[in-house]
Protein backbone atom coordinates (compact mmCIF):
# COMPACT_ATOMS: atom_id res chain seq x y z
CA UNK A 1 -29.26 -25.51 -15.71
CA UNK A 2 -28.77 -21.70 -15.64
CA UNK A 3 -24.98 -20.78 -15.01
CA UNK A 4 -25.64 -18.44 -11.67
CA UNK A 5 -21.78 -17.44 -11.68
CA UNK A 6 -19.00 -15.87 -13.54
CA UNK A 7 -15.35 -15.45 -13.38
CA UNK A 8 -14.13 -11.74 -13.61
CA UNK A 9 -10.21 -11.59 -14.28
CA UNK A 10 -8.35 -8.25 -14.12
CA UNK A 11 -4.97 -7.83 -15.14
CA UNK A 12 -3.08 -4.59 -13.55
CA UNK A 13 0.18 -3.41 -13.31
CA UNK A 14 1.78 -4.28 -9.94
CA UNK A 15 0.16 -1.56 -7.62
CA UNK A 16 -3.31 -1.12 -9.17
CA UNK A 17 -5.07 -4.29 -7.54
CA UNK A 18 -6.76 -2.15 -4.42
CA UNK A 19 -8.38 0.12 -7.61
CA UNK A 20 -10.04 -2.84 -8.80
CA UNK A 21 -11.04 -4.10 -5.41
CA UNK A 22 -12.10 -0.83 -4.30
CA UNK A 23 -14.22 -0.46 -7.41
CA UNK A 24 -15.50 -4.05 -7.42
CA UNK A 25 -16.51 -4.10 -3.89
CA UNK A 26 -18.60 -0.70 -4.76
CA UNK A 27 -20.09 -2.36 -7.28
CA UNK A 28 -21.38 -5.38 -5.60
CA UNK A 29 -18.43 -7.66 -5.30
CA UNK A 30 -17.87 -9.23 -1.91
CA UNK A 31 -14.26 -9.64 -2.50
CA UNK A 32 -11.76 -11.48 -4.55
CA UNK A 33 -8.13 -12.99 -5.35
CA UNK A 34 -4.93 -11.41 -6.02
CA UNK A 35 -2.07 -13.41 -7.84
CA UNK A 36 1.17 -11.84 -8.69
CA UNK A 37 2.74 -12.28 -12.16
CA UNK A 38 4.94 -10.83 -15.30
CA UNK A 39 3.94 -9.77 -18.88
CA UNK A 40 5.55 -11.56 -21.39
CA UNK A 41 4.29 -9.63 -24.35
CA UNK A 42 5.51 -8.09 -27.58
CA UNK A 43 5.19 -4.52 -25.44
CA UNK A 44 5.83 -5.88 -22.32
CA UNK A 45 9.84 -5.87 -22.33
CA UNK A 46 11.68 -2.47 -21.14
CA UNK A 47 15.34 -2.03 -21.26
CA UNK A 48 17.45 -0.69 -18.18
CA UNK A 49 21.45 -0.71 -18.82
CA UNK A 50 21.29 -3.23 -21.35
CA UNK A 51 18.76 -5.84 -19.42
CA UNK A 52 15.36 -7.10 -20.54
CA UNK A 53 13.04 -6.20 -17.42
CA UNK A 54 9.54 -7.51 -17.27
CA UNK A 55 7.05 -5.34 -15.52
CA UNK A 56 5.40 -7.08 -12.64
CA UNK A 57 1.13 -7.74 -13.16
CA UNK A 58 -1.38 -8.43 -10.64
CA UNK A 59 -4.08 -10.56 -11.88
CA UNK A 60 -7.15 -10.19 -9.61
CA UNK A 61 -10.57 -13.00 -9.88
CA UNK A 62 -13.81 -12.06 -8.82
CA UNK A 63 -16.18 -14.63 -8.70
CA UNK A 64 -19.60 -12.89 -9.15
CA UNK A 65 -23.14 -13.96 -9.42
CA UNK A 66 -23.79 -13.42 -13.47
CA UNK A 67 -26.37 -10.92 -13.04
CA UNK A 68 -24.00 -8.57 -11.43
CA UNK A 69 -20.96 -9.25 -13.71
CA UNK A 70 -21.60 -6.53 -15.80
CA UNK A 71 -21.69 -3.72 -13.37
CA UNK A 72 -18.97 -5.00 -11.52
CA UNK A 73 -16.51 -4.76 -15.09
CA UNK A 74 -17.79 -1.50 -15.75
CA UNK A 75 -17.03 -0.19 -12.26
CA UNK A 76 -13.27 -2.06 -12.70
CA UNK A 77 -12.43 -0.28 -15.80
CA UNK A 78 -13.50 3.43 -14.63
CA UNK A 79 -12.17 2.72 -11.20
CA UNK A 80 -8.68 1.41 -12.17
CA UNK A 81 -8.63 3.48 -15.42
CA UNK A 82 -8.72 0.22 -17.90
CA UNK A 83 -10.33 2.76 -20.49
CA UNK A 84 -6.45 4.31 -20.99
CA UNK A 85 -4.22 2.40 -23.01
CA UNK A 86 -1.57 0.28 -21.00
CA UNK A 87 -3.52 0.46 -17.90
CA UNK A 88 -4.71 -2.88 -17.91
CA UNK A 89 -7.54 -5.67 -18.85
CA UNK A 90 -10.31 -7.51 -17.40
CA UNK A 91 -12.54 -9.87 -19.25
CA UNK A 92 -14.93 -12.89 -17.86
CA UNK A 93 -15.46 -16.32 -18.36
CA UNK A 94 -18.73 -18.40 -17.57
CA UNK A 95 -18.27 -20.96 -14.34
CA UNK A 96 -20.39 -24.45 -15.10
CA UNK A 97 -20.18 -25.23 -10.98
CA UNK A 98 -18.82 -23.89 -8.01
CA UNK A 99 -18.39 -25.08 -3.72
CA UNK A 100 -16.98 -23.56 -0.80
CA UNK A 101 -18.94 -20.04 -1.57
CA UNK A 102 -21.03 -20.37 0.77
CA UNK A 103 -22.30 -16.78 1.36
CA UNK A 104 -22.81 -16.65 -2.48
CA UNK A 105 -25.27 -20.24 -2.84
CA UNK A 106 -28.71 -20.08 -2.87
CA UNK A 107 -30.30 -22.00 -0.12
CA UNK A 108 -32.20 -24.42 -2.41
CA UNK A 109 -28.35 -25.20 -4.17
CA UNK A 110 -25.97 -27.99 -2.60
């Protein structure tokens, strides 16, 4: 069986999710997740009198039909400015099976 579906995760600093909704939804996406988190990388940690502060991330999914994955990334990273160093990151992963997603199933799928 064809995968029909694939994951799309951005990571943003804490602000930047409605860029890569706004973008995503232009570019196909009928909408998404937004999960709040903190970098723990080498880069990550800034100093402020003396005390380790890590910056807050928003990690956004998108689950999109495969066929439109591609356009919907590109439209992420010019829309959110992913292109720029330190701006952010979005990569995809394939999804074997999915329920609930009504809207998105073909009729002749479960």
């Amino acid at each position: 069986m064809e995968k029909q579906f694939d994951l799309i995760v951005a990571i943003v600093g804490r602000g930047f999710s409605d860029l890569v909704m706004d973008a995503a939804r232009a570019a196909g996406a009928s909408g998404g997740t937004i999960l709040h988190g903190r970098g723990t990388g080498v880069h990550e940690a800034a100093q402020f009198f003396g005390i380790a502060i890590q910056p807050e991330k928003e990690i956004v999914l998108i689950l999109a039909r495969s066929e439109e994955r591609r356009a919907i990334m590109a439209a992420i990273a010019e829309g959110a400015g992913l292109n720029t160093q330190g701006r952010g990151l979005t990569f995809s992963l394939p999804v074997d099976q999915v329920s609930g997603i009504v809207h998105l199933l073909s009729p002749t799928q479960p």
